[in-house]
N, C-alpha and C. Protein backbone atom coordinates (compact mmCIF):
# COMPACT_ATOMS: atom_id res chain seq x y z
N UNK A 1 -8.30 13.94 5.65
CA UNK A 1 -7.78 13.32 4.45
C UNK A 1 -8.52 13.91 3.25
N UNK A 2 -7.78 14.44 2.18
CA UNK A 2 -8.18 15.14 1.19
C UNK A 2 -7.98 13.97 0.12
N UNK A 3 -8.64 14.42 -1.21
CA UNK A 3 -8.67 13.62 -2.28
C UNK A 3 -7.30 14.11 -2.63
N UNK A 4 -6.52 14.53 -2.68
CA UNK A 4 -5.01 15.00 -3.01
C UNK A 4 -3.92 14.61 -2.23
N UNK A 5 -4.22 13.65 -1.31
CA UNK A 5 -3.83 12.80 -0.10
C UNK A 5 -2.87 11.66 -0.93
N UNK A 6 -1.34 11.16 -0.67
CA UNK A 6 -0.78 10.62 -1.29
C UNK A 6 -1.12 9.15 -1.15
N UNK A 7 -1.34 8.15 -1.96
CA UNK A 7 -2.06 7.10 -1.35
C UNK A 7 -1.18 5.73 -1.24
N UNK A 8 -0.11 5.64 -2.33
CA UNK A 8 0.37 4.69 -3.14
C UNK A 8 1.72 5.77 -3.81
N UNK A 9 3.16 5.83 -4.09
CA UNK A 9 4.21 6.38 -4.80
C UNK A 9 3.51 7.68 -5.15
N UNK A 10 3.19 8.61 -6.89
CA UNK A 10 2.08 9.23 -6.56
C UNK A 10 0.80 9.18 -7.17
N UNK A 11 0.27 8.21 -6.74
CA UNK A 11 -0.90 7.98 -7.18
C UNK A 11 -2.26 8.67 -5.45
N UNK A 12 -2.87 9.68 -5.95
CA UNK A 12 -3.55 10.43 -4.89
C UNK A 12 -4.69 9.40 -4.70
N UNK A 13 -5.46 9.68 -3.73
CA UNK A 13 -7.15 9.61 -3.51
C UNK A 13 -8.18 9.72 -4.41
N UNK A 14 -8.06 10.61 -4.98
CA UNK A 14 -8.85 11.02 -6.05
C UNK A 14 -8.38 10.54 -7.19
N UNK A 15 -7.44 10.05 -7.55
CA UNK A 15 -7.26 9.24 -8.72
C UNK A 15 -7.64 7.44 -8.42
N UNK A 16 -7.54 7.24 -7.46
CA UNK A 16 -7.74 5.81 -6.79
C UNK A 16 -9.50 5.57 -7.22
N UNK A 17 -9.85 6.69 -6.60
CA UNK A 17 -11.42 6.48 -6.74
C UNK A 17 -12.13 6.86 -7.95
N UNK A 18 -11.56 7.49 -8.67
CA UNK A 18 -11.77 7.90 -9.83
C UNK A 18 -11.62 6.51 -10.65
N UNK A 19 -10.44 5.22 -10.50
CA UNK A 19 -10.19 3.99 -11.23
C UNK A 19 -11.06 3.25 -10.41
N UNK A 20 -11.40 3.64 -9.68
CA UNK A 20 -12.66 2.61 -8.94
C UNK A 20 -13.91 2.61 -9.48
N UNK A 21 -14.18 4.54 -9.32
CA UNK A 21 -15.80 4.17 -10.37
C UNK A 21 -15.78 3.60 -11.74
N UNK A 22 -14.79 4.39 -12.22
CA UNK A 22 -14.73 3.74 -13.86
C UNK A 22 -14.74 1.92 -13.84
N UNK A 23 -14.18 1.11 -13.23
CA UNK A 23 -14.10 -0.10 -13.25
C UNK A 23 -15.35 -0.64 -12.57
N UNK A 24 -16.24 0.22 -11.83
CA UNK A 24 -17.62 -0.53 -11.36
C UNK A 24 -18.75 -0.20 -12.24
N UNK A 25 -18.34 1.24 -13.03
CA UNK A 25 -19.38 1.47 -14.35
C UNK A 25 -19.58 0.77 -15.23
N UNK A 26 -17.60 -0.12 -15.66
CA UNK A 26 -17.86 -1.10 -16.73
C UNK A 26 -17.62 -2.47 -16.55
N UNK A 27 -18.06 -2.92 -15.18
CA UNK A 27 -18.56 -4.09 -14.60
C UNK A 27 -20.18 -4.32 -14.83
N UNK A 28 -20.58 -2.77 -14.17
CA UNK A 28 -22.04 -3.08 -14.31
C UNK A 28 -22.62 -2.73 -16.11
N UNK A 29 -21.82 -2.25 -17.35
CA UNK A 29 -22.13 -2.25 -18.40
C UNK A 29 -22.17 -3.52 -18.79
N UNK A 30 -21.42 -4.09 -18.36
CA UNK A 30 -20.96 -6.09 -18.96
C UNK A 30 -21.84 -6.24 -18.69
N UNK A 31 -22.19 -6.34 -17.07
CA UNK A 31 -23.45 -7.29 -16.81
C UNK A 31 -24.88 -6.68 -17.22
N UNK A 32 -25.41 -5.74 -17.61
CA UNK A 32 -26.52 -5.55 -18.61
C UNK A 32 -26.20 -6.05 -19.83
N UNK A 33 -24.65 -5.40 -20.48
CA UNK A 33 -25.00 -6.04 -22.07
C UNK A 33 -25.30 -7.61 -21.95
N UNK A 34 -24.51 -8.61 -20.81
CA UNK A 34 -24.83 -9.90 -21.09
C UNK A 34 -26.29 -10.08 -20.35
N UNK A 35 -26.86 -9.77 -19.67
CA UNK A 35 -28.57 -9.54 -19.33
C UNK A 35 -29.57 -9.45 -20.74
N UNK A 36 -29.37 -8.39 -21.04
CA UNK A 36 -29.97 -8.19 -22.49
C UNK A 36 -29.28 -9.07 -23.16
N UNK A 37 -28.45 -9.43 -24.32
CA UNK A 37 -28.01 -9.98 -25.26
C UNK A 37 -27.10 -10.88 -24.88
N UNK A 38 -27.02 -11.98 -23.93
CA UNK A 38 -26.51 -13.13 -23.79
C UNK A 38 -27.11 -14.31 -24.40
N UNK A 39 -27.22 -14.98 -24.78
CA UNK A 39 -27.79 -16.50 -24.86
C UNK A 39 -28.03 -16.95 -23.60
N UNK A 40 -29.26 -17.21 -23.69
CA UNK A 40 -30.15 -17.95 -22.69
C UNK A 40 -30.23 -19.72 -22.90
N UNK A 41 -29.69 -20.51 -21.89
CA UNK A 41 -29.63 -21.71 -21.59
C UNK A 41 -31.23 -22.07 -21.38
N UNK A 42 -31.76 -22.90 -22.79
CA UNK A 42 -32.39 -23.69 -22.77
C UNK A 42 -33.04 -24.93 -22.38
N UNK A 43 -33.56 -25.07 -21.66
CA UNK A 43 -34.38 -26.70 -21.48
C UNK A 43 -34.77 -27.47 -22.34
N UNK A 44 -34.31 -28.62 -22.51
CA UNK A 44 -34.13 -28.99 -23.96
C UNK A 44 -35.49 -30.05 -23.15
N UNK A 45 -35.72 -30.36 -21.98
CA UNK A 45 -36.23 -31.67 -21.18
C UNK A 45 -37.66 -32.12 -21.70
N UNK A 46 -38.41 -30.78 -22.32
CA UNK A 46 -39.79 -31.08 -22.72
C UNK A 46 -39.61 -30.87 -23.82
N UNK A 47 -38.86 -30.75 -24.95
CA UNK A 47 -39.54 -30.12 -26.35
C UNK A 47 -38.84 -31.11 -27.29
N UNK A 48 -39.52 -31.45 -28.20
CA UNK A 48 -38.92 -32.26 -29.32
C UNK A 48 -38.61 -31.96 -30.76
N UNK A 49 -37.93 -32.11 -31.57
CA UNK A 49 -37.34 -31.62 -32.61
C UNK A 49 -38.71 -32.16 -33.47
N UNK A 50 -39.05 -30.83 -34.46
CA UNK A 50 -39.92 -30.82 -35.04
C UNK A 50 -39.88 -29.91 -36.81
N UNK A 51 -39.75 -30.39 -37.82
CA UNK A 51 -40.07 -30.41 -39.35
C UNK A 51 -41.01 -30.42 -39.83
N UNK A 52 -41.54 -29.36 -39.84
CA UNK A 52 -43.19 -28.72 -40.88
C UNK A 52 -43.31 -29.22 -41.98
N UNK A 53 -44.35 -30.20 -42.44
CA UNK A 53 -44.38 -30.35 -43.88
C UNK A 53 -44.91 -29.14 -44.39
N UNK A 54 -45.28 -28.12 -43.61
CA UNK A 54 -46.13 -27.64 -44.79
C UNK A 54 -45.70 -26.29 -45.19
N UNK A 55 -44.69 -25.88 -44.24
CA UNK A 55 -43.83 -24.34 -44.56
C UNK A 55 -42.09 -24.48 -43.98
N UNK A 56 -42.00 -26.10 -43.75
CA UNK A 56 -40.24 -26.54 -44.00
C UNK A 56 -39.53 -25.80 -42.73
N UNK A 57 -40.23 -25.15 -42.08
CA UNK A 57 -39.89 -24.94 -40.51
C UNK A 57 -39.51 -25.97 -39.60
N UNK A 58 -38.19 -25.92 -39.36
CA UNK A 58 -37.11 -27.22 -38.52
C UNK A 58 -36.94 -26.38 -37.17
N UNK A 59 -36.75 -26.75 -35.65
CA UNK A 59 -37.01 -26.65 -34.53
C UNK A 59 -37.24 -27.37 -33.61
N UNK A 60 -37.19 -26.90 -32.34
CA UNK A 60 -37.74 -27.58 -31.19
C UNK A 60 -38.69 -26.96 -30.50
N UNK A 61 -40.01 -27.76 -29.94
CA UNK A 61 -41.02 -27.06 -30.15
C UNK A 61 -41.54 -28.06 -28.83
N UNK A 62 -42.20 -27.18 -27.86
CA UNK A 62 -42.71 -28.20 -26.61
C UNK A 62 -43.57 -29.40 -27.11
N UNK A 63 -43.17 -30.99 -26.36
CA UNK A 63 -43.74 -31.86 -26.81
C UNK A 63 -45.24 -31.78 -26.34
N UNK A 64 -45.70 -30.88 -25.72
CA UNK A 64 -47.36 -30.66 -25.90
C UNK A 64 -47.81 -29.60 -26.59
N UNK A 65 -47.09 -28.96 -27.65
CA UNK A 65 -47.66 -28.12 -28.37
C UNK A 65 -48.06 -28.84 -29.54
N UNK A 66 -49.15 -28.51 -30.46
CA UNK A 66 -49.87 -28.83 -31.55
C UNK A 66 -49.96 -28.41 -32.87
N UNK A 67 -49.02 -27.52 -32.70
CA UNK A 67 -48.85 -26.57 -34.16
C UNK A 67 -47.53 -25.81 -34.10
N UNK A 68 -47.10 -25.68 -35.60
CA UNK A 68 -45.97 -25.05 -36.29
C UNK A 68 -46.09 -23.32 -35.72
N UNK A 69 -44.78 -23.25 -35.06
CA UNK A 69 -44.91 -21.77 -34.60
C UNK A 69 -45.30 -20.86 -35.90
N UNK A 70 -44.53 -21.32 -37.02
CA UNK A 70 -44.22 -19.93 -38.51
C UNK A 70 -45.82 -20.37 -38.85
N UNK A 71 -46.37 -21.52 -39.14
CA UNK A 71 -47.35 -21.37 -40.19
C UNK A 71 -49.20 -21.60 -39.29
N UNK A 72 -48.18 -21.74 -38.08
CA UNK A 72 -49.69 -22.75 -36.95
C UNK A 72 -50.30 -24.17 -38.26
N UNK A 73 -50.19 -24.44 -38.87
CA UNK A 73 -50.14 -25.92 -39.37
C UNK A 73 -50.13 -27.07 -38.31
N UNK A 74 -50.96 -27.78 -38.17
CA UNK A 74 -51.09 -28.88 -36.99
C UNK A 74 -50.17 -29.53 -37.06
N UNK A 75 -49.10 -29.79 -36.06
CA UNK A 75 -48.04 -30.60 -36.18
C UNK A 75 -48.05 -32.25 -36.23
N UNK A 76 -49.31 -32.48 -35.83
CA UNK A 76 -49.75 -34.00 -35.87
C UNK A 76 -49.18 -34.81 -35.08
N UNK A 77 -48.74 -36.20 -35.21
CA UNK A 77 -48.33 -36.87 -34.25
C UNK A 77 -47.06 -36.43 -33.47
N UNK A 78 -46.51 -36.34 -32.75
CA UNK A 78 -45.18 -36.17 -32.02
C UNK A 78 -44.39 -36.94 -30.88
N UNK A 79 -43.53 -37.53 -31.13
CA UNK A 79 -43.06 -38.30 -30.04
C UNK A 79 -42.97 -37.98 -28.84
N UNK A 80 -42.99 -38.99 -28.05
CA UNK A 80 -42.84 -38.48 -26.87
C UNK A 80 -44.15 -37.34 -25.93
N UNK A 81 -45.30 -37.15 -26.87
CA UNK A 81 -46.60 -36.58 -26.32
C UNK A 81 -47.33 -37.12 -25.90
């Protein structure tokens, strides 16, 4: 059986596999671009919404952390810690 082998009306071997790699090249391009640059599903379960007085930085920020990611400013009391 040659790649010039009739496979399908005339669609050969070598064109069959030829739409095969192309469609597993840009299967596996999807799944890197969404690897790299998808949105990542968050755990919302530990972190509490948190407003910097002192550089206006709004967020969610683990309820055992102690400071403002932008300014490290002590975040002070926090619910739920």
């Amino acid at each position: 059986m040659t790649l010039d082998s009739i496979i399908f009306n005339e669609v050969t071997l070598g064109q069959m596999l030829s739409w095969l790699a192309a469609a597993v090249v840009l299967i596996l391009l999807y799944k890197i671009y969404k690897f790299l640059f998808g949105k990542k599903k968050v755990n919302l379960q530990h972190t509490v919404y948190f407003a910097c007085s002192h550089c206006g930085w709004e967020g969610h920020i683990s309820k055992f952390g102690t400071r403002c990611p932008k300014c490290d400013a002590p975040a002070g009391d926090l619910p739920g810690g």
